[in-house]
C-alpha atoms as a PDB file:
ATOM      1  CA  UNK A   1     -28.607 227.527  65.234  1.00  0.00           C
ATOM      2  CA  UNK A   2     -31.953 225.975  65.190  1.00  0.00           C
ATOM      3  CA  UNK A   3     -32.349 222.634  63.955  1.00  0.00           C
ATOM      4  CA  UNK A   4     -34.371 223.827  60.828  1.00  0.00           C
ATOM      5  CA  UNK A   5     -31.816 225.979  59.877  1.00  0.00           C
ATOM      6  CA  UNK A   6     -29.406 223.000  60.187  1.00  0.00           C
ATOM      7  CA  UNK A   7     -31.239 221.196  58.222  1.00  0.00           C
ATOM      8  CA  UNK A   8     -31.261 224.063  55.375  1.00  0.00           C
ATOM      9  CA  UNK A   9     -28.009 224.118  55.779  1.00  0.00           C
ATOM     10  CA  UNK A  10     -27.599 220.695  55.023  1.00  0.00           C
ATOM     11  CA  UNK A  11     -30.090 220.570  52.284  1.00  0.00           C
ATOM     12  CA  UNK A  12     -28.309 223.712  50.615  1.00  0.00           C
ATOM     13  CA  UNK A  13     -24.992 221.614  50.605  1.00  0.00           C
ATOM     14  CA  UNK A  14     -26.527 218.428  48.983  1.00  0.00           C
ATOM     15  CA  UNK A  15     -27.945 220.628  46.704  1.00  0.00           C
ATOM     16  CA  UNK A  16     -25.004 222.716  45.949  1.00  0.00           C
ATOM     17  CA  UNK A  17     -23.413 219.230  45.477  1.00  0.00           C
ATOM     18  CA  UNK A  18     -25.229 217.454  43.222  1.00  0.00           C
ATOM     19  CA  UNK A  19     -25.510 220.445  40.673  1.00  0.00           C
ATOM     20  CA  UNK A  20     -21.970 220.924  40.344  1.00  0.00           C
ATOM     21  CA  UNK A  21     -21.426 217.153  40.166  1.00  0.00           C
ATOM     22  CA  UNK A  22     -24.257 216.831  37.312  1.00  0.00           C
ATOM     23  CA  UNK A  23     -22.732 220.403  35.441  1.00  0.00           C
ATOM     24  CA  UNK A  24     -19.209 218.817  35.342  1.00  0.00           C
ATOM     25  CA  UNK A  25     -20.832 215.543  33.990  1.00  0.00           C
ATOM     26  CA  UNK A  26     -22.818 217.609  31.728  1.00  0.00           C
ATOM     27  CA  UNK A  27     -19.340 220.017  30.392  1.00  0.00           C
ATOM     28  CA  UNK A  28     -17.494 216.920  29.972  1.00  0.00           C
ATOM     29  CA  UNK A  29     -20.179 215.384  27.936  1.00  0.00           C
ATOM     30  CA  UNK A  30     -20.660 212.248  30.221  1.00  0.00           C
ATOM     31  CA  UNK A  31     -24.286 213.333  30.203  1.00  0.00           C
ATOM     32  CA  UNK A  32     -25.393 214.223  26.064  1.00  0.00           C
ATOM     33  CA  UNK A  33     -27.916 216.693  24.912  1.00  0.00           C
ATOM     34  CA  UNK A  34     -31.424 215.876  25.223  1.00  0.00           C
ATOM     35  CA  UNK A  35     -30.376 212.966  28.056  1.00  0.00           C
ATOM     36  CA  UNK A  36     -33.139 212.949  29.878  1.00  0.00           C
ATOM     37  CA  UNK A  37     -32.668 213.368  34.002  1.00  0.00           C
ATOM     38  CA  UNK A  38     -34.646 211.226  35.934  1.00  0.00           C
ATOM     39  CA  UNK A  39     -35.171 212.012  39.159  1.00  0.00           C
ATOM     40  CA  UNK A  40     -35.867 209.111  40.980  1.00  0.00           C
ATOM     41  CA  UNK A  41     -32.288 207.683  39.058  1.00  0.00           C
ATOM     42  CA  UNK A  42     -30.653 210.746  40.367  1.00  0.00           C
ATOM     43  CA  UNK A  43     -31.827 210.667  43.746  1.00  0.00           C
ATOM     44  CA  UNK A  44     -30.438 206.766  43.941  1.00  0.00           C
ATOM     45  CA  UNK A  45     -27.293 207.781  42.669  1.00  0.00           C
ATOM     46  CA  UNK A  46     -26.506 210.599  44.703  1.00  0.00           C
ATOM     47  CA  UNK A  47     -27.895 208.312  47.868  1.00  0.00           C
ATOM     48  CA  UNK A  48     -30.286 211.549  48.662  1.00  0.00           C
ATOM     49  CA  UNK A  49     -33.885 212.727  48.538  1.00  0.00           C
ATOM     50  CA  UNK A  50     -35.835 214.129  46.090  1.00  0.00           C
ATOM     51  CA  UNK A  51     -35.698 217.410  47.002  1.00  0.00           C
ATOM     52  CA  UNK A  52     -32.242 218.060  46.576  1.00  0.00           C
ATOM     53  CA  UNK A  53     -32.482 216.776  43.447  1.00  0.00           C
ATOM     54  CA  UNK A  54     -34.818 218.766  42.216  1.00  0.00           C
ATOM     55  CA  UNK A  55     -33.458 221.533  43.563  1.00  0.00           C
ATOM     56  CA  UNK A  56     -30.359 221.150  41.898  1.00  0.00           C
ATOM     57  CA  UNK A  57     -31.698 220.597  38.499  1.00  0.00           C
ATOM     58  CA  UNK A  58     -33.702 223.482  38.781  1.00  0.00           C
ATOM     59  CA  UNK A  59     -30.764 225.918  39.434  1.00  0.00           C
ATOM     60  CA  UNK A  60     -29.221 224.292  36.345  1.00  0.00           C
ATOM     61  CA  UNK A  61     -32.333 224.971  33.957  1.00  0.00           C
ATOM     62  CA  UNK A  62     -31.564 228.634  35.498  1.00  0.00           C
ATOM     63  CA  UNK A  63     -28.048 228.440  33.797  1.00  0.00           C
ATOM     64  CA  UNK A  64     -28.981 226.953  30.893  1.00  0.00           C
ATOM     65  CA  UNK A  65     -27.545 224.003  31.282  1.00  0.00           C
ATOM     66  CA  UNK A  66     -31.214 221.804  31.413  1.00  0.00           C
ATOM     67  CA  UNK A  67     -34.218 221.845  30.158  1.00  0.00           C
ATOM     68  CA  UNK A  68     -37.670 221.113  31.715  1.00  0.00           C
ATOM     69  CA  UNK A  69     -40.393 220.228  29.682  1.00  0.00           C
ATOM     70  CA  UNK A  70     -44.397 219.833  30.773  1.00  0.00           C
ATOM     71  CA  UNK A  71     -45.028 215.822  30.497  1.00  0.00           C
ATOM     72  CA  UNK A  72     -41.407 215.391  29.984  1.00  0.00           C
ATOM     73  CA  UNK A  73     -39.576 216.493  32.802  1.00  0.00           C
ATOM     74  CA  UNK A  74     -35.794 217.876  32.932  1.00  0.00           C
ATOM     75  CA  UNK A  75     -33.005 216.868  30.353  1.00  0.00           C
ATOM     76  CA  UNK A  76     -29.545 217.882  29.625  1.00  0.00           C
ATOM     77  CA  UNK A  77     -30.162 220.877  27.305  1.00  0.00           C
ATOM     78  CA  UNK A  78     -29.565 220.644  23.836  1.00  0.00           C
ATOM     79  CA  UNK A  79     -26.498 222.521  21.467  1.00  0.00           C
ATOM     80  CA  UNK A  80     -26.484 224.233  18.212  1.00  0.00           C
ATOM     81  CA  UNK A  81     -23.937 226.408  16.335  1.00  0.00           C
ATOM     82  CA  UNK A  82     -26.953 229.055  16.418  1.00  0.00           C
ATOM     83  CA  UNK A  83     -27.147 229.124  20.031  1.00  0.00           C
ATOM     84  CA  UNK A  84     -23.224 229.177  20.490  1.00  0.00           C
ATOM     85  CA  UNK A  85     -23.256 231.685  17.973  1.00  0.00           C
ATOM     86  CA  UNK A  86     -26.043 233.961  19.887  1.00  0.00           C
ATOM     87  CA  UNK A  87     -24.070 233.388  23.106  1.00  0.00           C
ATOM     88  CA  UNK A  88     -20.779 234.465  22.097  1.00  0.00           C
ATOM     89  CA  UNK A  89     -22.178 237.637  20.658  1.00  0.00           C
ATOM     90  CA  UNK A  90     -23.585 238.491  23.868  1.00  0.00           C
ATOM     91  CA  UNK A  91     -20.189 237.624  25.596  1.00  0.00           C
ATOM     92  CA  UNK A  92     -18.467 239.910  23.544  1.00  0.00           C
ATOM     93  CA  UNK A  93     -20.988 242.584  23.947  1.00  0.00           C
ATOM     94  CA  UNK A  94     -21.469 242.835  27.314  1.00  0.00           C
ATOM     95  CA  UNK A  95     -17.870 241.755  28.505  1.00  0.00           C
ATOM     96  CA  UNK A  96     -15.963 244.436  25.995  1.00  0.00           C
ATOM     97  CA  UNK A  97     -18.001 247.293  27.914  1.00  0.00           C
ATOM     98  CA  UNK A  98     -17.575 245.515  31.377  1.00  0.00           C
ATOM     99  CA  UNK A  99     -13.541 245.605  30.492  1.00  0.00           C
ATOM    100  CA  UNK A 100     -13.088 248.761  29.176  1.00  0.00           C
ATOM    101  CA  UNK A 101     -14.785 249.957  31.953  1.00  0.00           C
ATOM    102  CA  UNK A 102     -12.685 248.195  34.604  1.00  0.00           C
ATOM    103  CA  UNK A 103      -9.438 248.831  32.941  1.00  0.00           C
ATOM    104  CA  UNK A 104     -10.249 252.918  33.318  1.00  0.00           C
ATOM    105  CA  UNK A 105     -10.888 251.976  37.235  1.00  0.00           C
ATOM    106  CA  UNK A 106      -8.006 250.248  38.393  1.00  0.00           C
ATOM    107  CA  UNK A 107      -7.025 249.388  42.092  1.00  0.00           C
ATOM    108  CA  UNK A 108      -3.676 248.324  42.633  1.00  0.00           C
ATOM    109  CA  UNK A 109      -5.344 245.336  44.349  1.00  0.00           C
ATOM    110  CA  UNK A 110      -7.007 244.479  41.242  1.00  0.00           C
ATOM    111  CA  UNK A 111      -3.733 244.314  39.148  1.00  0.00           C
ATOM    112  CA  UNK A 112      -2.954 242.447  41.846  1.00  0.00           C
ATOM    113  CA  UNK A 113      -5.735 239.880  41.446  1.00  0.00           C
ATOM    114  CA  UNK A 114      -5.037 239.538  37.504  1.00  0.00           C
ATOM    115  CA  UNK A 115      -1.428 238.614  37.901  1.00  0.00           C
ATOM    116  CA  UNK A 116      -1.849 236.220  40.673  1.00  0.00           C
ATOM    117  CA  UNK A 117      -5.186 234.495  38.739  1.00  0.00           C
ATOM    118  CA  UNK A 118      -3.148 234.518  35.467  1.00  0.00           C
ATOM    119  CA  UNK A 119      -0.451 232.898  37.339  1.00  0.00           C
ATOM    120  CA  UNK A 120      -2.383 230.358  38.830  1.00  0.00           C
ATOM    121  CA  UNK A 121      -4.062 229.579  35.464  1.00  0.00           C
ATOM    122  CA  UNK A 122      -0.457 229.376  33.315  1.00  0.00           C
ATOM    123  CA  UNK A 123       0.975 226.301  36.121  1.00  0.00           C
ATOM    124  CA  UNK A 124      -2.341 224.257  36.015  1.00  0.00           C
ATOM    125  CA  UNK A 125      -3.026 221.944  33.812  1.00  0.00           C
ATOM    126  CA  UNK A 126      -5.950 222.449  31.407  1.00  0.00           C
ATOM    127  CA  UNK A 127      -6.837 218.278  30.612  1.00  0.00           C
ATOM    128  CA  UNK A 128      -6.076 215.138  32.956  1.00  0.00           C
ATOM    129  CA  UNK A 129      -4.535 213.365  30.529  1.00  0.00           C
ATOM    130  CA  UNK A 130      -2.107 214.134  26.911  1.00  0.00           C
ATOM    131  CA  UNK A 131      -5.576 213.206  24.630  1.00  0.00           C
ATOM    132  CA  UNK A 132      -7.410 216.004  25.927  1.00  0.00           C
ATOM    133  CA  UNK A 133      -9.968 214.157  26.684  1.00  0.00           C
ATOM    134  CA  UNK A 134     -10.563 215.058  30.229  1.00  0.00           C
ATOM    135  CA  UNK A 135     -11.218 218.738  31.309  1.00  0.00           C
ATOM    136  CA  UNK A 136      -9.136 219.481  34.783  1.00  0.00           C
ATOM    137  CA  UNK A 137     -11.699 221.141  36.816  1.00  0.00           C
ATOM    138  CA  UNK A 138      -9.238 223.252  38.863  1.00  0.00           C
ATOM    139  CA  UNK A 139      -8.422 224.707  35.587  1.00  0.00           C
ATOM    140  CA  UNK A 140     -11.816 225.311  34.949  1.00  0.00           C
ATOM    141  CA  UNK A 141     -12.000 227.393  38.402  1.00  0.00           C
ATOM    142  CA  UNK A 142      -8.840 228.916  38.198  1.00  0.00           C
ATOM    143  CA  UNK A 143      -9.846 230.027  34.635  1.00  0.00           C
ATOM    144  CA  UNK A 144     -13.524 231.649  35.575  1.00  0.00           C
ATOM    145  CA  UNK A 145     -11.510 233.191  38.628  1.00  0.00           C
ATOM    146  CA  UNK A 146      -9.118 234.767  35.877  1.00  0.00           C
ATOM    147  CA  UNK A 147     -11.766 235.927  33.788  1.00  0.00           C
ATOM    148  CA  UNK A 148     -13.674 237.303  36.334  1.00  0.00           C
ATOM    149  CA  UNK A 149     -10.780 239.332  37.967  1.00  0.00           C
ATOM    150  CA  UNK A 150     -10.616 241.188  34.483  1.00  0.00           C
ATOM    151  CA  UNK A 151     -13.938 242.438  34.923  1.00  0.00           C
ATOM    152  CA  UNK A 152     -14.067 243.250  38.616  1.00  0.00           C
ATOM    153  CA  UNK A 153     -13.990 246.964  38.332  1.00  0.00           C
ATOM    154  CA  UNK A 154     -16.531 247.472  35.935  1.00  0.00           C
ATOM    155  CA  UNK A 155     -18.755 248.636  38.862  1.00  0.00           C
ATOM    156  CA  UNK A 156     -22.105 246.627  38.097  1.00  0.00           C
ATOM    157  CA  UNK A 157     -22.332 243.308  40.486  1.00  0.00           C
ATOM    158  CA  UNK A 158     -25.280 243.086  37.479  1.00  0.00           C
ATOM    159  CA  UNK A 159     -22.973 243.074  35.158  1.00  0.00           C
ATOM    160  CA  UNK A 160     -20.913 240.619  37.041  1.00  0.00           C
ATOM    161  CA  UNK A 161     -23.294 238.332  37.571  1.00  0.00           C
ATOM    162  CA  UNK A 162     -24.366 238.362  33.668  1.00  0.00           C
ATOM    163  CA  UNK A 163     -21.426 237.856  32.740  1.00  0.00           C
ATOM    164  CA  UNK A 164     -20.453 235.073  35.061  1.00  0.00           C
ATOM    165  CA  UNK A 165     -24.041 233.553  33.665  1.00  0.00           C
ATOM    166  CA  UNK A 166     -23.125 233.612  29.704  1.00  0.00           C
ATOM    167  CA  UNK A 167     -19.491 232.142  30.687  1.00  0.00           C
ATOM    168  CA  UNK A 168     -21.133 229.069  32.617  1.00  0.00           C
ATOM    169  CA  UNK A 169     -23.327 228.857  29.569  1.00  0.00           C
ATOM    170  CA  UNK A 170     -20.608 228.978  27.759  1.00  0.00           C
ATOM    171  CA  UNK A 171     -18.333 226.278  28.765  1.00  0.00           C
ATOM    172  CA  UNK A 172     -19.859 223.575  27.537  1.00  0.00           C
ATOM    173  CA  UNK A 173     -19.316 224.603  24.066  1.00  0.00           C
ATOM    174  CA  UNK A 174     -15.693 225.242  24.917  1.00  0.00           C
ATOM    175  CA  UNK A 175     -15.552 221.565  25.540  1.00  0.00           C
ATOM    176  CA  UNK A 176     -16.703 221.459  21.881  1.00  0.00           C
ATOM    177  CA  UNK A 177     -14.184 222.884  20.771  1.00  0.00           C
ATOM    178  CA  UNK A 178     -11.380 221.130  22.271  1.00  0.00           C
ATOM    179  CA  UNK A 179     -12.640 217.924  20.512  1.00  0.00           C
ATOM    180  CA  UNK A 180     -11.987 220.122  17.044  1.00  0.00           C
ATOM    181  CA  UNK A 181      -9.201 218.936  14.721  1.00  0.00           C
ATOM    182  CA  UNK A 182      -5.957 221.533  14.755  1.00  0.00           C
ATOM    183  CA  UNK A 183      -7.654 222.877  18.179  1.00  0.00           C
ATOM    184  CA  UNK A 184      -5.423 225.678  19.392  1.00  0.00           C
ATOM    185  CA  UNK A 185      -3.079 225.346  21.681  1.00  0.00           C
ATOM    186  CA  UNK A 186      -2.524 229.064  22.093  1.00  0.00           C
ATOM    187  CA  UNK A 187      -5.235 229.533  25.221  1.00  0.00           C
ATOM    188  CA  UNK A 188      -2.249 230.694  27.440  1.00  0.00           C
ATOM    189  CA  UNK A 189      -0.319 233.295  25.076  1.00  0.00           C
ATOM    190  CA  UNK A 190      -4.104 234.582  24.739  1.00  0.00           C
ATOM    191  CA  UNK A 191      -3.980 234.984  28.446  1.00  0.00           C
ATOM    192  CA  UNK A 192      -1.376 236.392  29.264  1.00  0.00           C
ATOM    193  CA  UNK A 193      -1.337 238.863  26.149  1.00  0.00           C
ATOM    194  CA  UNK A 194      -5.496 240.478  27.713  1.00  0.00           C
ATOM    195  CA  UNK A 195      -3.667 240.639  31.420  1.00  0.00           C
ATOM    196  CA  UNK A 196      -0.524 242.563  30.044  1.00  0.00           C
ATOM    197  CA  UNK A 197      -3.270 244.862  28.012  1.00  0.00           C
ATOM    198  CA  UNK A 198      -5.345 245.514  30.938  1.00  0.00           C
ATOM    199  CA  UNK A 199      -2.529 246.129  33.567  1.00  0.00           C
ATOM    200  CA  UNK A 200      -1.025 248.679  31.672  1.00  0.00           C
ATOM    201  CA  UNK A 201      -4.769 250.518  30.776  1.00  0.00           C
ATOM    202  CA  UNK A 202      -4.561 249.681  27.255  1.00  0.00           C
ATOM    203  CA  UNK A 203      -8.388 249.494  27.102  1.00  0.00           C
ATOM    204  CA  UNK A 204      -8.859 249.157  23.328  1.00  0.00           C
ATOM    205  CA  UNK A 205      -6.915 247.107  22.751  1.00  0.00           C
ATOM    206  CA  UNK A 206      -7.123 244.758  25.299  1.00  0.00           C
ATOM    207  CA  UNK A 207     -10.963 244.596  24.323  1.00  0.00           C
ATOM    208  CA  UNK A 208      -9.656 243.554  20.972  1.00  0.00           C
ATOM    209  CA  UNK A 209      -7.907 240.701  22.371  1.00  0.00           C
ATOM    210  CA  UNK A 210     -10.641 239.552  24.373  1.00  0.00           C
ATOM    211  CA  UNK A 211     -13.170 239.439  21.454  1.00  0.00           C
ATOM    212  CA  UNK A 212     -10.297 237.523  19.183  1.00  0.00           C
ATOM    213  CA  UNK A 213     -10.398 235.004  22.196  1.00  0.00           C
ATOM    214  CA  UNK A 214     -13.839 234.195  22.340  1.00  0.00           C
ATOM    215  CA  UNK A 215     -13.841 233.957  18.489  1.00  0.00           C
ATOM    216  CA  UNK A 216     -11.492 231.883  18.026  1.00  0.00           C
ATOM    217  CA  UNK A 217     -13.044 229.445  19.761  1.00  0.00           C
ATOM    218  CA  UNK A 218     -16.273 230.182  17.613  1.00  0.00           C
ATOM    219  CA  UNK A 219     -13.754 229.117  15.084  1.00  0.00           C
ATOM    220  CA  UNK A 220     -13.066 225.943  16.388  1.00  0.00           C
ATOM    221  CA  UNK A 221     -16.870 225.016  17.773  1.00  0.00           C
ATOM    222  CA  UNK A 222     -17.975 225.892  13.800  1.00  0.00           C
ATOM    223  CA  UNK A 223     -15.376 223.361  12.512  1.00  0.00           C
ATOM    224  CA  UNK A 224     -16.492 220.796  15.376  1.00  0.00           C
ATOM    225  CA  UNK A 225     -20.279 221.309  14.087  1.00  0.00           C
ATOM    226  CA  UNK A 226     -19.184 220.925  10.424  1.00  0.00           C
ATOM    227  CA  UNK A 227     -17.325 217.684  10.545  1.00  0.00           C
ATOM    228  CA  UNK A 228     -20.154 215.929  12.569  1.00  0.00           C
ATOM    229  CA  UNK A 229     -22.766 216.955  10.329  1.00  0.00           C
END
């Protein structure tokens, strides 16, 4: 390995880094909409240079997650029911066909990959603490691993990597909705109900489930947005 390459290498870590460091802090509402991101404050507190920084911001404005503005810079991008409401449509679009589609291609290895995700997901512990105020982020993985084994034999790695897009987009609003009063508690029955449905090729029907999942969390992110207003 050259030393330039090492040095990519390096770079491509810090970066790496930093944006999943600043998208945790930005899921978990440590950093609010329309925060601005100031690079020079960013650079100091991750003890790096200024290109990894900006590097790292910029792959979050690609997800969404900030915004950059001429004169302005980069901020933590903003929320509204419309745009959750925009989003989740799209989820449920694109995901129903990606899962009917995968559940009429099954591998053994991908029933497999559902049981042992759902698994995982069902012993590890959504929040840090009994408030719910904390988001585990190994739930977080463990969840996006789930969600993505569903979907894995759809046969589009375009599809894939939409729908892995729109979820990332999506989980800041799930944070939302945790904060909602009477929030569900029901996230693992809903789980484990789609995996049954899929394993055994119940297509329809486990498309149905999947679309009551995402929309009951609409429910909750619509009450959230209606008691702060």
């Amino acid at each position: 390995m050259t030393q330039n390459s090492a040095d990519d290498g390096s770079k491509q870590t810090t970066t790496s880094l930093i944006a999943a460091e600043l998208r945790i802090a930005i899921q978990q509402g440590e950093l609010r909409p329309g925060e601005r991101l100031k690079i020079d404050h960013l650079k100091k507190r991750f003890e790096t240079a200024v290109n990894p920084v900006r590097e790292a911001l910029n792959r979050l404005v690609a997800e969404g997650m900030v915004d950059l503005a001429d004169h302005k810079g980069f901020s933590v991008a903003t929320i509204s029911l419309e745009a959750w409401r925009d989003l989740l449509e799209a989820r449920c679009l694109i995901e129903s066909g990606a899962l009917r589609k995968s559940i009429l291609n099954p591998t053994e290895e991908w029933r497999d990959e559902i049981v042992v995700s759902l698994h995982r997901l069902l012993r590890t512990p959504r929040f840090h603490d009994d408030e719910r105020a904390v988001m585990n982020p190994e739930w977080e993985r463990i969840h996006h691993w789930f969600h993505r084994s569903l979907l894995a034999r759809c046969g589009s790695e375009v599809v894939l990597s939409m729908c892995d897009d729109l979820r990332l987009r999506s989980d800041r609003y799930r944070v939302i909705a945790r904060r909602a009063r009477h929030a569900r508690t029901s996230y693992n029955e809903e789980h484990a109900l789609i995996a049954d449905l899929a394993i055994k090729g119940d297509a329809e029907r486990a498309v149905d489930e999947l679309v009551k999942h995402y929309r009951a969390t609409l429910g909750e992110v619509e009450m959230y947005f209606k008691s702060a207003s």
